[in-house]
N, C-alpha and C. Protein backbone atom coordinates (compact mmCIF):
# COMPACT_ATOMS: atom_id res chain seq x y z
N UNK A 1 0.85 -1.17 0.00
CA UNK A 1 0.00 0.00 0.00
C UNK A 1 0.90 1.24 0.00
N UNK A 2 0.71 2.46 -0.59
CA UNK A 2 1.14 3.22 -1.00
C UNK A 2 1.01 4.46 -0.08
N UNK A 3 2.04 5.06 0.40
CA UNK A 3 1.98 6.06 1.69
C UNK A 3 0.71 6.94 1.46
N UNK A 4 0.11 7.28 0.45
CA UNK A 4 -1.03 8.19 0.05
C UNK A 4 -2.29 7.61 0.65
N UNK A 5 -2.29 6.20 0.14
CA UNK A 5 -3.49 5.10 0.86
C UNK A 5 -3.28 5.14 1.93
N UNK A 6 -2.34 4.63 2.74
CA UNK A 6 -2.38 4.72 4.35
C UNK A 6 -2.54 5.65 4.57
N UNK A 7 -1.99 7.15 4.56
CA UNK A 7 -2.41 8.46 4.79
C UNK A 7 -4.03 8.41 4.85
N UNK A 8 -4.51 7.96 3.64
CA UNK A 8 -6.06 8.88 3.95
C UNK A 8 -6.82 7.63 4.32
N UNK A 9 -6.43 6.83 5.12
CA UNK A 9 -7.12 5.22 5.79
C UNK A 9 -6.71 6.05 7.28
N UNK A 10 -5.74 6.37 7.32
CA UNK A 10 -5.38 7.20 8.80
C UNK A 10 -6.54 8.62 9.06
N UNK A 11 -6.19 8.78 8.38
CA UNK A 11 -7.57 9.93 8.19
C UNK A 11 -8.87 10.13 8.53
N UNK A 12 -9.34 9.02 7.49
CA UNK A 12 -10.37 8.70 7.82
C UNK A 12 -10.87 8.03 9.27
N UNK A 13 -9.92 7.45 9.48
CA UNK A 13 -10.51 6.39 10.83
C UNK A 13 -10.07 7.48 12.21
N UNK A 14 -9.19 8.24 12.11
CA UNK A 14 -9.06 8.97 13.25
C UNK A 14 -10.05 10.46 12.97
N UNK A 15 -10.63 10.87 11.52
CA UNK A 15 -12.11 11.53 11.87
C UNK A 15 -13.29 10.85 12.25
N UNK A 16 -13.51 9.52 11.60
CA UNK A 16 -14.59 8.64 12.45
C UNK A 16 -14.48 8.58 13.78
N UNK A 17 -13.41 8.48 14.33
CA UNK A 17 -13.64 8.40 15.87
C UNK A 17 -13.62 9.86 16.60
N UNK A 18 -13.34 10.72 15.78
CA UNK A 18 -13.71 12.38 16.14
C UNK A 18 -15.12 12.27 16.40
N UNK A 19 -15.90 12.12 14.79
CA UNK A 19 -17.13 12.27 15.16
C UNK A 19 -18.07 11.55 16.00
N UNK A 20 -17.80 10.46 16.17
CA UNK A 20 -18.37 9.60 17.01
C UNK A 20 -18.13 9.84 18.25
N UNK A 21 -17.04 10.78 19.15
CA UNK A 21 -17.61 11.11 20.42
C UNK A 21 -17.58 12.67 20.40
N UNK A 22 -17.79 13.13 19.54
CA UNK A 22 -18.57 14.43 19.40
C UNK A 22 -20.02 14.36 19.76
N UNK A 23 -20.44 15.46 20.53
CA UNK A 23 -21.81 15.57 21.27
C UNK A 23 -22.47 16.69 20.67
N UNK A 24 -23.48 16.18 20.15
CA UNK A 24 -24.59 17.76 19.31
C UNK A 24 -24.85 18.62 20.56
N UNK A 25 -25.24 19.90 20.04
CA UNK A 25 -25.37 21.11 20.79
C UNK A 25 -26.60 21.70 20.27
N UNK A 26 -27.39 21.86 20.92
CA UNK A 26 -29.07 22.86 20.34
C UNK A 26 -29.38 23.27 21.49
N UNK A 27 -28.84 25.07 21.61
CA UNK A 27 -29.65 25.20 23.10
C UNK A 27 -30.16 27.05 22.07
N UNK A 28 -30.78 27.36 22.98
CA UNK A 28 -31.61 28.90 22.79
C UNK A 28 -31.59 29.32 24.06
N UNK A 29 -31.50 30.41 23.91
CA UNK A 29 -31.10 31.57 25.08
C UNK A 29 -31.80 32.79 24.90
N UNK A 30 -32.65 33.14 26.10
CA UNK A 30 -33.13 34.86 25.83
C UNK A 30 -32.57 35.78 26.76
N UNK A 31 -31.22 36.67 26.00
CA UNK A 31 -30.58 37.15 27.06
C UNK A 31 -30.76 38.98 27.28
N UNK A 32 -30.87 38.73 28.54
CA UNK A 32 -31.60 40.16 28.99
C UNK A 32 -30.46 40.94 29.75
N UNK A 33 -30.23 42.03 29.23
CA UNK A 33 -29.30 42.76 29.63
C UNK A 33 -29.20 43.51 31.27
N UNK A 34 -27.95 43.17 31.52
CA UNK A 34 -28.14 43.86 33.01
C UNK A 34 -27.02 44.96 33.41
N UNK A 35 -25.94 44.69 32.28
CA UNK A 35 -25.13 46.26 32.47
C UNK A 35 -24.69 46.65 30.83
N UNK A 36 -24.58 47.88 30.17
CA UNK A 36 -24.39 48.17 29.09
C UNK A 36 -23.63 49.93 28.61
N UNK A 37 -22.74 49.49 28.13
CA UNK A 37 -22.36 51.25 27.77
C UNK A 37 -22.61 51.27 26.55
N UNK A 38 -22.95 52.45 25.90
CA UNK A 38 -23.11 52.61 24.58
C UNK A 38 -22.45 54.15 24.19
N UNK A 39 -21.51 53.84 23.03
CA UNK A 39 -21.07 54.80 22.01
C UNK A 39 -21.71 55.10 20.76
N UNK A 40 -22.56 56.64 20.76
CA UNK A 40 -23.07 56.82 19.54
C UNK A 40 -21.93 57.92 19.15
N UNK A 41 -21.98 57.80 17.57
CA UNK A 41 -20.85 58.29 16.65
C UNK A 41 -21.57 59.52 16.52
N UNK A 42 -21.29 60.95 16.74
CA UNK A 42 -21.66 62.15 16.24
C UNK A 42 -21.49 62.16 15.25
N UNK A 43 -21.51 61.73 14.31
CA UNK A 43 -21.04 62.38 12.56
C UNK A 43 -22.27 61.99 11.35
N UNK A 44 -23.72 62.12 12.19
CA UNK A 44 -24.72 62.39 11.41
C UNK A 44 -25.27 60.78 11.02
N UNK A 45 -24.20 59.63 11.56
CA UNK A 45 -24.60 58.32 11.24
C UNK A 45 -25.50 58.06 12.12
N UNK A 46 -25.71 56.58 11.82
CA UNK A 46 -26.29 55.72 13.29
C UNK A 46 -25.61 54.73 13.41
N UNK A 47 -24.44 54.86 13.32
CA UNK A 47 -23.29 54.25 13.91
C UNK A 47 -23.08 54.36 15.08
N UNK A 48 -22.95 52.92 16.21
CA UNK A 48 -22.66 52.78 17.37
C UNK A 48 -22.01 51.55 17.83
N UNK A 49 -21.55 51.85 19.39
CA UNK A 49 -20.93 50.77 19.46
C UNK A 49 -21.53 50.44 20.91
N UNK A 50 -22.10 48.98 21.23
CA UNK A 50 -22.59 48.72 22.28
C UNK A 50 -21.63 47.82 23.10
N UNK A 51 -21.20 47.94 24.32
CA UNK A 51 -20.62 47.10 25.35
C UNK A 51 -21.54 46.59 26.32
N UNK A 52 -21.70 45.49 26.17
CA UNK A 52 -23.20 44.53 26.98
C UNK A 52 -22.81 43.34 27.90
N UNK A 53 -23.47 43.28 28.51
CA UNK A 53 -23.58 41.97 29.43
C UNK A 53 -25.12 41.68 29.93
N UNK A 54 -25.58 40.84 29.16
CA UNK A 54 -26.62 39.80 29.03
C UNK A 54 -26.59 39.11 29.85
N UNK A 55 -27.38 38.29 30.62
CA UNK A 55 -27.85 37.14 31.21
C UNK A 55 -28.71 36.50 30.78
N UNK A 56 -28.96 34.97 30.56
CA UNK A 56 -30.32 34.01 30.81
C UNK A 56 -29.82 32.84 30.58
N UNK A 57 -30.89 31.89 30.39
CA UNK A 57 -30.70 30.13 30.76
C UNK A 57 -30.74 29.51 29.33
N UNK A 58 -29.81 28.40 29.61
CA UNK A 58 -30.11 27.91 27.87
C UNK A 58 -31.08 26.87 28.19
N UNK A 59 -32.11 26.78 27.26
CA UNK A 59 -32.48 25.69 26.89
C UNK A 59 -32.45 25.00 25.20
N UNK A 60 -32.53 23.78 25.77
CA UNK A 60 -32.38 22.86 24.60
C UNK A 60 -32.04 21.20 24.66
N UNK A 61 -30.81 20.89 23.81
CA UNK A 61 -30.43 19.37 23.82
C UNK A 61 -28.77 19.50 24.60
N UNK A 62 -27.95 18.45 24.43
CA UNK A 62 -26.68 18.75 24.80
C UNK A 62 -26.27 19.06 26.54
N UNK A 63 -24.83 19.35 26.71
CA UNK A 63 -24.32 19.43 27.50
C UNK A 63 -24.65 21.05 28.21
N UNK A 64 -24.98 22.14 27.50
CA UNK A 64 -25.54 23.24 27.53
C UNK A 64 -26.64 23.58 28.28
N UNK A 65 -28.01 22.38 28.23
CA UNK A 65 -28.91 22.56 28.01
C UNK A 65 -29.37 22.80 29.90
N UNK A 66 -29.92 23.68 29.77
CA UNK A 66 -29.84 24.52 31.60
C UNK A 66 -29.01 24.99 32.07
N UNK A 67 -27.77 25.27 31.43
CA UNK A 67 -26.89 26.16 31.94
C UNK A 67 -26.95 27.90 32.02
N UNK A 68 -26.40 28.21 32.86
CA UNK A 68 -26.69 29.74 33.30
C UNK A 68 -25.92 30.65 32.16
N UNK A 69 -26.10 31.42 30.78
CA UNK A 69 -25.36 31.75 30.16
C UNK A 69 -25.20 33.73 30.49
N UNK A 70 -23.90 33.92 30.34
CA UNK A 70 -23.46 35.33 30.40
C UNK A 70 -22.62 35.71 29.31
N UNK A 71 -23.38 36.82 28.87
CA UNK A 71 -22.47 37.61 27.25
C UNK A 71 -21.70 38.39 27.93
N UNK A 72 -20.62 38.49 27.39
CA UNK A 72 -19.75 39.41 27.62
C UNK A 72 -19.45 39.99 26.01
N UNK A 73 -20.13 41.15 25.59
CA UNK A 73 -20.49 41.29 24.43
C UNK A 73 -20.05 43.27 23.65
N UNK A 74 -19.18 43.07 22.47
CA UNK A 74 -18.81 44.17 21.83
C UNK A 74 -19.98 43.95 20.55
N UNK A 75 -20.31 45.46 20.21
CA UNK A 75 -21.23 44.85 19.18
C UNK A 75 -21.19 46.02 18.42
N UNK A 76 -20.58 46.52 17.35
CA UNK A 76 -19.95 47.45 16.48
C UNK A 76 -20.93 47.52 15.40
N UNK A 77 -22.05 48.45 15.47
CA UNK A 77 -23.15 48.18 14.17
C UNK A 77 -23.30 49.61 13.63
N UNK A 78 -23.39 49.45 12.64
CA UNK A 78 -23.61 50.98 11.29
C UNK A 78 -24.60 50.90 10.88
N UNK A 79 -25.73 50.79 11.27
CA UNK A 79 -27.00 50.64 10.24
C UNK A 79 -26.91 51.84 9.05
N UNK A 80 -27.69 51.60 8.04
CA UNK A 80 -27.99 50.21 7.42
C UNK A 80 -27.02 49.68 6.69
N UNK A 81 -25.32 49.59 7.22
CA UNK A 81 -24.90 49.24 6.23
C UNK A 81 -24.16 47.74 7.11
N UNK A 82 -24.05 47.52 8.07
CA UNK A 82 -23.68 45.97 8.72
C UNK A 82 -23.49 46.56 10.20
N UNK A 83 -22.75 45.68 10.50
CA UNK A 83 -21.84 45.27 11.89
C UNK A 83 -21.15 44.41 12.03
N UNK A 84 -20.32 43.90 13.12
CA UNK A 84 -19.21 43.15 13.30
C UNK A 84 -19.68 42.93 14.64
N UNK A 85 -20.47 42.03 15.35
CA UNK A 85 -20.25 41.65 16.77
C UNK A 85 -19.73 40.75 17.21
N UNK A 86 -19.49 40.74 18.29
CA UNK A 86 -18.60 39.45 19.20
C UNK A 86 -18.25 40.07 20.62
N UNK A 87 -17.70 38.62 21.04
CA UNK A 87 -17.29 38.58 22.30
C UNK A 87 -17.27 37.28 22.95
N UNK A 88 -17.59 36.58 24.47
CA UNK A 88 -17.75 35.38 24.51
C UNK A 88 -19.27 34.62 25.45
N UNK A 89 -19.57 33.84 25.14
CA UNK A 89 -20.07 33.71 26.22
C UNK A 89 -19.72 32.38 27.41
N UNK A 90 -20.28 32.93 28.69
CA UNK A 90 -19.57 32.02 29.90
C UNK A 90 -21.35 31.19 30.29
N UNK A 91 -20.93 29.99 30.17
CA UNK A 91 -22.09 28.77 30.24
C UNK A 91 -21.99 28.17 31.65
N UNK A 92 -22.70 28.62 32.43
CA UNK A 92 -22.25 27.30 34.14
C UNK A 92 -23.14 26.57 34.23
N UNK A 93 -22.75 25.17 33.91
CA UNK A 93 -23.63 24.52 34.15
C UNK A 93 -24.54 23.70 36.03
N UNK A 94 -25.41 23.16 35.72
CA UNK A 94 -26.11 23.03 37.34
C UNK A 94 -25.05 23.12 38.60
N UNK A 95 -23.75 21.67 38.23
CA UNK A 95 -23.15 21.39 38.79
C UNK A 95 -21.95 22.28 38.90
N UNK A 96 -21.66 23.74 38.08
CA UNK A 96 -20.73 24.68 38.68
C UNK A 96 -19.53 24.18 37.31
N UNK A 97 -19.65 23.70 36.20
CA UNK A 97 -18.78 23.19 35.87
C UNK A 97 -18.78 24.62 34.53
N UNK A 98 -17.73 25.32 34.12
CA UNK A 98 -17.84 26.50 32.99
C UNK A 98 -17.71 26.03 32.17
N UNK A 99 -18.30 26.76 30.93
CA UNK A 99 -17.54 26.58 29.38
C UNK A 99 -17.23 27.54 28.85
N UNK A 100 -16.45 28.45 28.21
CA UNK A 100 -16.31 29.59 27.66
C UNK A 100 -16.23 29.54 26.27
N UNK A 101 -17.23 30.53 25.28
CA UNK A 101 -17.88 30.18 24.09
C UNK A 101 -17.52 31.53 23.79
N UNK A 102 -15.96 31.63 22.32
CA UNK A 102 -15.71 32.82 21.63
C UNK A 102 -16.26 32.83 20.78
N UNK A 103 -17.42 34.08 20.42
CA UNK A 103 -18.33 34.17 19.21
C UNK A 103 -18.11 35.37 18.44
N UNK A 104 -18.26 35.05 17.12
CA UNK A 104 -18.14 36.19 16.07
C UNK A 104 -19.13 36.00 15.37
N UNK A 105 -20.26 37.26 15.45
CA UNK A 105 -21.25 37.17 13.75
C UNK A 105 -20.97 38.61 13.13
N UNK A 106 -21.78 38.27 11.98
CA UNK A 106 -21.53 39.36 10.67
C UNK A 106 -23.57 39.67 10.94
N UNK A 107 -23.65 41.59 11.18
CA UNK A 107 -24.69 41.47 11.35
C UNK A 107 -25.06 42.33 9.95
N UNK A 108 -25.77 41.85 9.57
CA UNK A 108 -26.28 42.38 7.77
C UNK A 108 -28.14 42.99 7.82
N UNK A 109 -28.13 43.83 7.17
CA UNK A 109 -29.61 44.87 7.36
C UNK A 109 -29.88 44.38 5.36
N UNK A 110 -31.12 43.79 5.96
CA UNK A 110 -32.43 44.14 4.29
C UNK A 110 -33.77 45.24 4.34
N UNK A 111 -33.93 45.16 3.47
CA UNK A 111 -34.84 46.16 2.99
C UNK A 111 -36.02 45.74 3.72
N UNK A 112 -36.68 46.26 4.46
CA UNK A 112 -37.96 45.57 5.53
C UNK A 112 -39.45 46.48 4.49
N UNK A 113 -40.38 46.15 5.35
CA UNK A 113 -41.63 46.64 4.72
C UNK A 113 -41.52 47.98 4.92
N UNK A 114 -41.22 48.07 6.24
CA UNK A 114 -40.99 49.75 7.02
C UNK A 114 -39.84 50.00 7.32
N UNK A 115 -38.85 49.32 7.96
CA UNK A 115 -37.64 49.71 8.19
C UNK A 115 -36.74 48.40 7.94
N UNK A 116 -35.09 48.87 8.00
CA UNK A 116 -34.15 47.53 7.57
C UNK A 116 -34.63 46.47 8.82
N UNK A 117 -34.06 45.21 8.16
CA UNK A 117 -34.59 44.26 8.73
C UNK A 117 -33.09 43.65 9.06
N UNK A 118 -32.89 43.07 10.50
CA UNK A 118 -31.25 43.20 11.21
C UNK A 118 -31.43 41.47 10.90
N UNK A 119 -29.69 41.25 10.35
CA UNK A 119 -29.97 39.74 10.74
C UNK A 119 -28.45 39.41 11.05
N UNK A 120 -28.21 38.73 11.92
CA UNK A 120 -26.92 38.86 12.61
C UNK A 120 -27.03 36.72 12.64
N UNK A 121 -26.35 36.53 12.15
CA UNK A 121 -25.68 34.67 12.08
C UNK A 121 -23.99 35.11 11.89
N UNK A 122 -23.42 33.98 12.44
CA UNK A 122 -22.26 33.82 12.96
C UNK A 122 -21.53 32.74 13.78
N UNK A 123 -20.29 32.06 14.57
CA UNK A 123 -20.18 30.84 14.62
C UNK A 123 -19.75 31.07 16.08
N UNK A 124 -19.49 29.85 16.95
CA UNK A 124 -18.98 30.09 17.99
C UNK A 124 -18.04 29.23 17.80
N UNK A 125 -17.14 28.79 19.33
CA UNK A 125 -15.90 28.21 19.31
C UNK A 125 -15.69 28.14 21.11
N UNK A 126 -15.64 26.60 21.40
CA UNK A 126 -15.27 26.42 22.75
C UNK A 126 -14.11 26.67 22.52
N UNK A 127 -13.34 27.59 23.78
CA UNK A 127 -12.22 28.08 23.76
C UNK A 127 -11.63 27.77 25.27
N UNK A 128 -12.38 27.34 26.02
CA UNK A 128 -12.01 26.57 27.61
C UNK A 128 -13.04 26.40 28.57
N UNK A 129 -12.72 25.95 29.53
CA UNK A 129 -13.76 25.19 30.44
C UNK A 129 -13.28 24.74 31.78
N UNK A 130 -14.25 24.35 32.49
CA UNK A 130 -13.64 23.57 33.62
C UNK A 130 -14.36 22.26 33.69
N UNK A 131 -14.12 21.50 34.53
CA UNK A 131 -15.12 20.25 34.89
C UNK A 131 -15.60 19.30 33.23
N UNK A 132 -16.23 19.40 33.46
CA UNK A 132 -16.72 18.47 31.59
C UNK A 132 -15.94 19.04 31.06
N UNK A 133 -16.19 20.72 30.73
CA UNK A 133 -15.50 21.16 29.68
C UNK A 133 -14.17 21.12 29.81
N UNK A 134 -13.04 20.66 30.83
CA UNK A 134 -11.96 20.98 30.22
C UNK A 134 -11.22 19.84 29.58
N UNK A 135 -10.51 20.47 28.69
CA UNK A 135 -10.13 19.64 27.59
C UNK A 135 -10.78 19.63 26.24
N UNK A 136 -12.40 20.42 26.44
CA UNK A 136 -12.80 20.13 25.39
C UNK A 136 -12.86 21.01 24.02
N UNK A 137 -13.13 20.86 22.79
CA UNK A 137 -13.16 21.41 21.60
C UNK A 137 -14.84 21.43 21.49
N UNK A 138 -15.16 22.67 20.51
CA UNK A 138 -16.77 22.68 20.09
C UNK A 138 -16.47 24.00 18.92
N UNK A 139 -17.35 23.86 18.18
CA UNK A 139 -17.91 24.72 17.37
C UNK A 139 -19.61 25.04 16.51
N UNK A 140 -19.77 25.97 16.36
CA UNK A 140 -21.58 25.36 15.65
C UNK A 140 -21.09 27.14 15.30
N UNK A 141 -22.87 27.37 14.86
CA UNK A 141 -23.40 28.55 14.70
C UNK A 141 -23.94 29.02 15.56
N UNK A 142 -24.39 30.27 15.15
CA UNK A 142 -25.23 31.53 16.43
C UNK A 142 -25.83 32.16 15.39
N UNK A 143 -26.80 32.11 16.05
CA UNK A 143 -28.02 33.05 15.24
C UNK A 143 -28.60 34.03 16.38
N UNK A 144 -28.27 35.17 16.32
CA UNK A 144 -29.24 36.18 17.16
C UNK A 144 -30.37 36.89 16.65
N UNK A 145 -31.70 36.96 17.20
CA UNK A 145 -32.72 37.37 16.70
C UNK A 145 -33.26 38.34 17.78
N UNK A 146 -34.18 39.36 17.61
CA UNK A 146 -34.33 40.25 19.03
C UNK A 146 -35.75 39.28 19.91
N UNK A 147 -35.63 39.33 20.63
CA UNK A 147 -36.60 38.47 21.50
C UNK A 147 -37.50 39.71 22.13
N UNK A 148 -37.24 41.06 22.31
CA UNK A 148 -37.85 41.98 22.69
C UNK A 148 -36.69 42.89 22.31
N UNK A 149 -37.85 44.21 22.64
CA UNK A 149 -37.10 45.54 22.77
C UNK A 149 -35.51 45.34 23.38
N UNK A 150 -35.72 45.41 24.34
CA UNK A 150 -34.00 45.01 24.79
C UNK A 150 -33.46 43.39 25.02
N UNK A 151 -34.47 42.55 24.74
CA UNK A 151 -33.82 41.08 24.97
C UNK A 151 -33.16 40.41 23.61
N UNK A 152 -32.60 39.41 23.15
CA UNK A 152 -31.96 39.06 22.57
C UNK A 152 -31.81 37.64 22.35
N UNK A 153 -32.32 36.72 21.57
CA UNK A 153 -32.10 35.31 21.80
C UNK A 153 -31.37 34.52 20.88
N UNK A 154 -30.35 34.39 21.53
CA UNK A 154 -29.30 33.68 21.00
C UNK A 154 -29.54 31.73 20.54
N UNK A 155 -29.22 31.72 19.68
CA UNK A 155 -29.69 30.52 18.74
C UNK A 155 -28.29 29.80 18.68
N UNK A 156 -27.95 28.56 19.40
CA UNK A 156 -26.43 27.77 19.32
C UNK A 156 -26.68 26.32 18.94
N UNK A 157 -26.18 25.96 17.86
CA UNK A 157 -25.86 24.53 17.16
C UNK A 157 -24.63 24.30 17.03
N UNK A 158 -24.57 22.97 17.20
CA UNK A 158 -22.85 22.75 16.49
C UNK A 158 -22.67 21.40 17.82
N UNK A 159 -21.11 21.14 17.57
CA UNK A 159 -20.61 20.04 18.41
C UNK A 159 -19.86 20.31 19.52
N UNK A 160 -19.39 19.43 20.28
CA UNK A 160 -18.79 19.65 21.13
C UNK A 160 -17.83 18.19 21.59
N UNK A 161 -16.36 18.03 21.19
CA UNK A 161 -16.13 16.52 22.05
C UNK A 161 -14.62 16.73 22.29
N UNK A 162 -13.82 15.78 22.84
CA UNK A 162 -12.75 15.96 23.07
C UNK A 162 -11.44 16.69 22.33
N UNK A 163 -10.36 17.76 22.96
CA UNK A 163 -9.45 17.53 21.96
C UNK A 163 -8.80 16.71 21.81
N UNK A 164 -7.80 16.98 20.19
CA UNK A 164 -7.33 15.83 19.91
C UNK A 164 -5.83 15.83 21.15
């Protein structure tokens, strides 16, 4: 067998066993703000920049699912022409155990009936943990949608399983 064949027989069998103890992730979050500064741009825009910290509970499937989640959140938006948000969020679960989740979305404005219509998708990335989480790797998407006037509900899919 030819080093190319073994190469991608190695491959393959050490991503099969990736995915196979990889754990799905589906939780939703409605997070309600409890401290926030905000920078509006004087120069005739509606350009601003929000510094937030959110609270609420995830629900869903997964290792996530009832954990206490906190944004720690930059959120750089120009209507109507985008934004750039991010920051991370901190997950504790029942038993006290953290996960820390670095997120980046791209927030993009359409043409609405009456006004632009905000749509902000983007990915996350376990970046550390304690207890379950440490050691572990994850990634999915984020979808934020407004849940109210000031609430916010964060939408998380993706995996989560050991590193290599």
């Amino acid at each position: 067998m030819n080093v190319f064949k073994t190469t991608a027989l190695v491959l393959a069998a050490t991503l099969a066993a990736a995915s196979a103890t990889a754990e799905p992730i589906s939780v939703e979050a409605v997070m309600t703000p409890t401290d926030s500064i905000k920078m509006e741009f004087a120069d005739g825009s509606k350009h601003f920049v929000l510094m937030v910290r959110r609270e609420g509970v995830a629900k869903g499937s997964g290792p996530f699912d009832g954990a206490k989640v906190v944004e720690h959140g930059w959120h750089d938006i120009n209507p109507p022409i985008g934004g750039d948000p991010q920051g991370y969020l901190e997950l504790t679960a029942a038993n006290g155990d953290i996960a820390y989740l670095k997120w980046t979305v791209r927030a993009v404005f359409l043409k609405g009936a009456e006004k632009p219509k905000l749509f902000d998708n983007g990915f996350w990335e376990l970046v550390s943990g304690t207890g379950q989480f440490a050691g572990m790797a994850g990634v999915g998407s984020l979808i934020i949608k407004p849940a109210s006037k000031t609430e916010r509900l964060f939408i998380l899919e993706g995996e989560i399983g050991p590193r290599p």
